[in-house]
Protein backbone atom coordinates (compact mmCIF):
# COMPACT_ATOMS: atom_id res chain seq x y z
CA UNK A 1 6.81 14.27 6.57
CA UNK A 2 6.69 17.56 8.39
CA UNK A 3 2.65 18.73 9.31
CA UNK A 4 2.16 22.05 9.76
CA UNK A 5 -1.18 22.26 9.06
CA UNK A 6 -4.23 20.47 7.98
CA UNK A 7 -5.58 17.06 8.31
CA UNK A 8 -2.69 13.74 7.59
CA UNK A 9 -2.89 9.76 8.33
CA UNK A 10 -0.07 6.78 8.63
CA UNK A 11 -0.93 3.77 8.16
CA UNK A 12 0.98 0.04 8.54
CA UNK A 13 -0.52 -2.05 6.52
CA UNK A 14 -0.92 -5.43 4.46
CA UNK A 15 -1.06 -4.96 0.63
CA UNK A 16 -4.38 -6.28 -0.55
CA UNK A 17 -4.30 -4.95 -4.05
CA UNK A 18 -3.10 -2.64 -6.66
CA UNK A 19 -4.02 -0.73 -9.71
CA UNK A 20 -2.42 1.31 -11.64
CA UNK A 21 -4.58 2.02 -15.06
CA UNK A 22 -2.79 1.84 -18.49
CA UNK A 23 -2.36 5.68 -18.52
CA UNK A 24 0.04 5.87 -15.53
CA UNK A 25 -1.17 9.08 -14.28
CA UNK A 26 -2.48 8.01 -11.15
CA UNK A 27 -2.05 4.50 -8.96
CA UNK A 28 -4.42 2.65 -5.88
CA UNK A 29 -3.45 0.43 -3.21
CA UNK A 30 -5.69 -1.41 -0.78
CA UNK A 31 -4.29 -1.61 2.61
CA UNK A 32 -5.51 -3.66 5.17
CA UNK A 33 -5.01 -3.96 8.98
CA UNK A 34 -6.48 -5.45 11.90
CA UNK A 35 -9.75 -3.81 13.66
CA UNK A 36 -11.85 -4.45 16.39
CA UNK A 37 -14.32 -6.96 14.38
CA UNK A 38 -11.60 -8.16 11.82
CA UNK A 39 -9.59 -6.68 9.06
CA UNK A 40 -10.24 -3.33 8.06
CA UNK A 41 -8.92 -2.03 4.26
CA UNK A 42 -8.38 1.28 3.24
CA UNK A 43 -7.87 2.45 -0.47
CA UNK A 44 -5.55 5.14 -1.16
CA UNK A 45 -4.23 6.50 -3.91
CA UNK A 46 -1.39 8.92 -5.60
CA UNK A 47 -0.77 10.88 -8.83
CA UNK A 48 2.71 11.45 -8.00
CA UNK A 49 5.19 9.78 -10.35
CA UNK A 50 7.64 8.11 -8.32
CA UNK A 51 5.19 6.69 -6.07
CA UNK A 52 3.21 5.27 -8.86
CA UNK A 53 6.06 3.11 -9.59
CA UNK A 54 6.57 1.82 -6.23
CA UNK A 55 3.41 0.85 -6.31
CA UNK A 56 2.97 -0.99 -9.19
CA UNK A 57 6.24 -3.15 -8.20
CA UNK A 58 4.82 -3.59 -4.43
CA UNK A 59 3.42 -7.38 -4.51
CA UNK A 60 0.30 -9.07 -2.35
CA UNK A 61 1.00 -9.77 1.53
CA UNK A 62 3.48 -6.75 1.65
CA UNK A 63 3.47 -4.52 4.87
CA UNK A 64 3.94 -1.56 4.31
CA UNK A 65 3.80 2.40 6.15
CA UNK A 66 2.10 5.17 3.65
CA UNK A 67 1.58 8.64 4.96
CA UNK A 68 -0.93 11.19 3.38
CA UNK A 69 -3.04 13.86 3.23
CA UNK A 70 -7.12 13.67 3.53
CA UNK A 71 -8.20 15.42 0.83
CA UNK A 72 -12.28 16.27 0.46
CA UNK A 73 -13.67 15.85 -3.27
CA UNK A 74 -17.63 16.20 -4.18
CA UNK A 75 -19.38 13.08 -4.40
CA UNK A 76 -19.98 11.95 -8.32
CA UNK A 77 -22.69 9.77 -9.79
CA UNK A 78 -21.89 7.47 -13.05
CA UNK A 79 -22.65 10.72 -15.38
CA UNK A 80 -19.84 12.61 -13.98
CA UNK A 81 -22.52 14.83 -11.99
CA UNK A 82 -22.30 15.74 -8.69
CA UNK A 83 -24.54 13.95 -6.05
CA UNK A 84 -27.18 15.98 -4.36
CA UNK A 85 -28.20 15.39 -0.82
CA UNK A 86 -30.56 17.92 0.79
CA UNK A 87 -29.89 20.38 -1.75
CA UNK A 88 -26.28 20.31 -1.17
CA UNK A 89 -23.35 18.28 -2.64
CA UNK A 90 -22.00 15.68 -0.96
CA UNK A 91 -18.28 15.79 -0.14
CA UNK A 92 -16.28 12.58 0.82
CA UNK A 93 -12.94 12.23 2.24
CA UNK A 94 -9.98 10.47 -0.08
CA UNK A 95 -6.78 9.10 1.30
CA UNK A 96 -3.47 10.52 -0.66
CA UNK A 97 -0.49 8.87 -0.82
CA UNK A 98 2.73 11.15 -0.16
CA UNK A 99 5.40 8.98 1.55
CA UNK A 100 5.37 5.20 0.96
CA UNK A 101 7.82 2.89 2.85
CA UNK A 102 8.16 -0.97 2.62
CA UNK A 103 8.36 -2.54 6.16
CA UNK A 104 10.35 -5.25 7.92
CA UNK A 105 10.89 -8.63 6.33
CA UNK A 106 8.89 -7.35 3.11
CA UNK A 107 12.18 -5.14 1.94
CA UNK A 108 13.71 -7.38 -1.03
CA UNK A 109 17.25 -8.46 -0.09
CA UNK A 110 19.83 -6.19 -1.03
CA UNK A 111 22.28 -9.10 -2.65
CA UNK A 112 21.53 -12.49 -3.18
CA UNK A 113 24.00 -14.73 -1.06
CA UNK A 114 26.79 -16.21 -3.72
CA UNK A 115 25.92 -19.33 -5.65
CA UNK A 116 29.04 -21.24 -4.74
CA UNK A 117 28.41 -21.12 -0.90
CA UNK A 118 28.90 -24.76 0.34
CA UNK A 119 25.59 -26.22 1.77
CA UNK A 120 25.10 -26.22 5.80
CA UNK A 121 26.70 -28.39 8.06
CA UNK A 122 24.93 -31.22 9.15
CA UNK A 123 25.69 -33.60 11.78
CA UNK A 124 23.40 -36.30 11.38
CA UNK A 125 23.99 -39.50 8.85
CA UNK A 126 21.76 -40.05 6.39
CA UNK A 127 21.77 -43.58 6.60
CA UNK A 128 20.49 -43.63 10.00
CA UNK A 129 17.11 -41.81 8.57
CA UNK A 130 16.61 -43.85 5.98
């Protein structure tokens, strides 16, 4: 992802959950990784299309690398209404997804081995064991 301006995050991470809601217009992912006091999670989400897929196929215990922007959005109440503090709204920062990438041993395999392979050699007799 090329940054030429503004505010971005990467994070590696362990797939704590996903949701993506009936309408498929928008998906969230809970990351988490390790902090000074324990594990720290961080929920993200994305309205692009392609991503939302990937991440309703990523499973539990995944690790994987998402890169976004920080995007500030006011503050709402149940009602829909905008929170007040001081006479002002409140603003809070939201993590979007815009690159996802599955990492290390969490990729599935590309082929499955064939079904006829012969099982490993072994050199020791089972009557020995038993």
């Amino acid at each position: 992802m090329n940054w030429d301006r503004g505010a971005g995050f990467r994070i590696v991470g362990a797939v704590v959950r996903r949701f993506v809601p009936p309408s498929g217009k928008c998906a969230f992912v809970t990351l988490a990784v390790p902090g000074k006091k324990g594990e720290v999670k961080h929920e993200c989400r994305t309205f692009d299309h392609d991503l939302i897929v990937e991440v309703g196929s990523l499973g539990v215990g995944q690790t994987v690398q998402v890169t976004g922007t920080l995007d500030n959005e006011p503050l709402k109440n149940k009602e829909k209404q905008d929170v007040q503090v001081d006479g002002r709204t409140a603003w809070v920062p939201k993590l979007t997804i815009r690159d996802l990438k599955i990492e290390g041993s969490s990729v599935k395999p590309s082929a499955a081995p064939p079904v006829d392979s012969p099982p490993p050699a072994t050199d020791w007799d089972d009557a020995k064991i038993f």
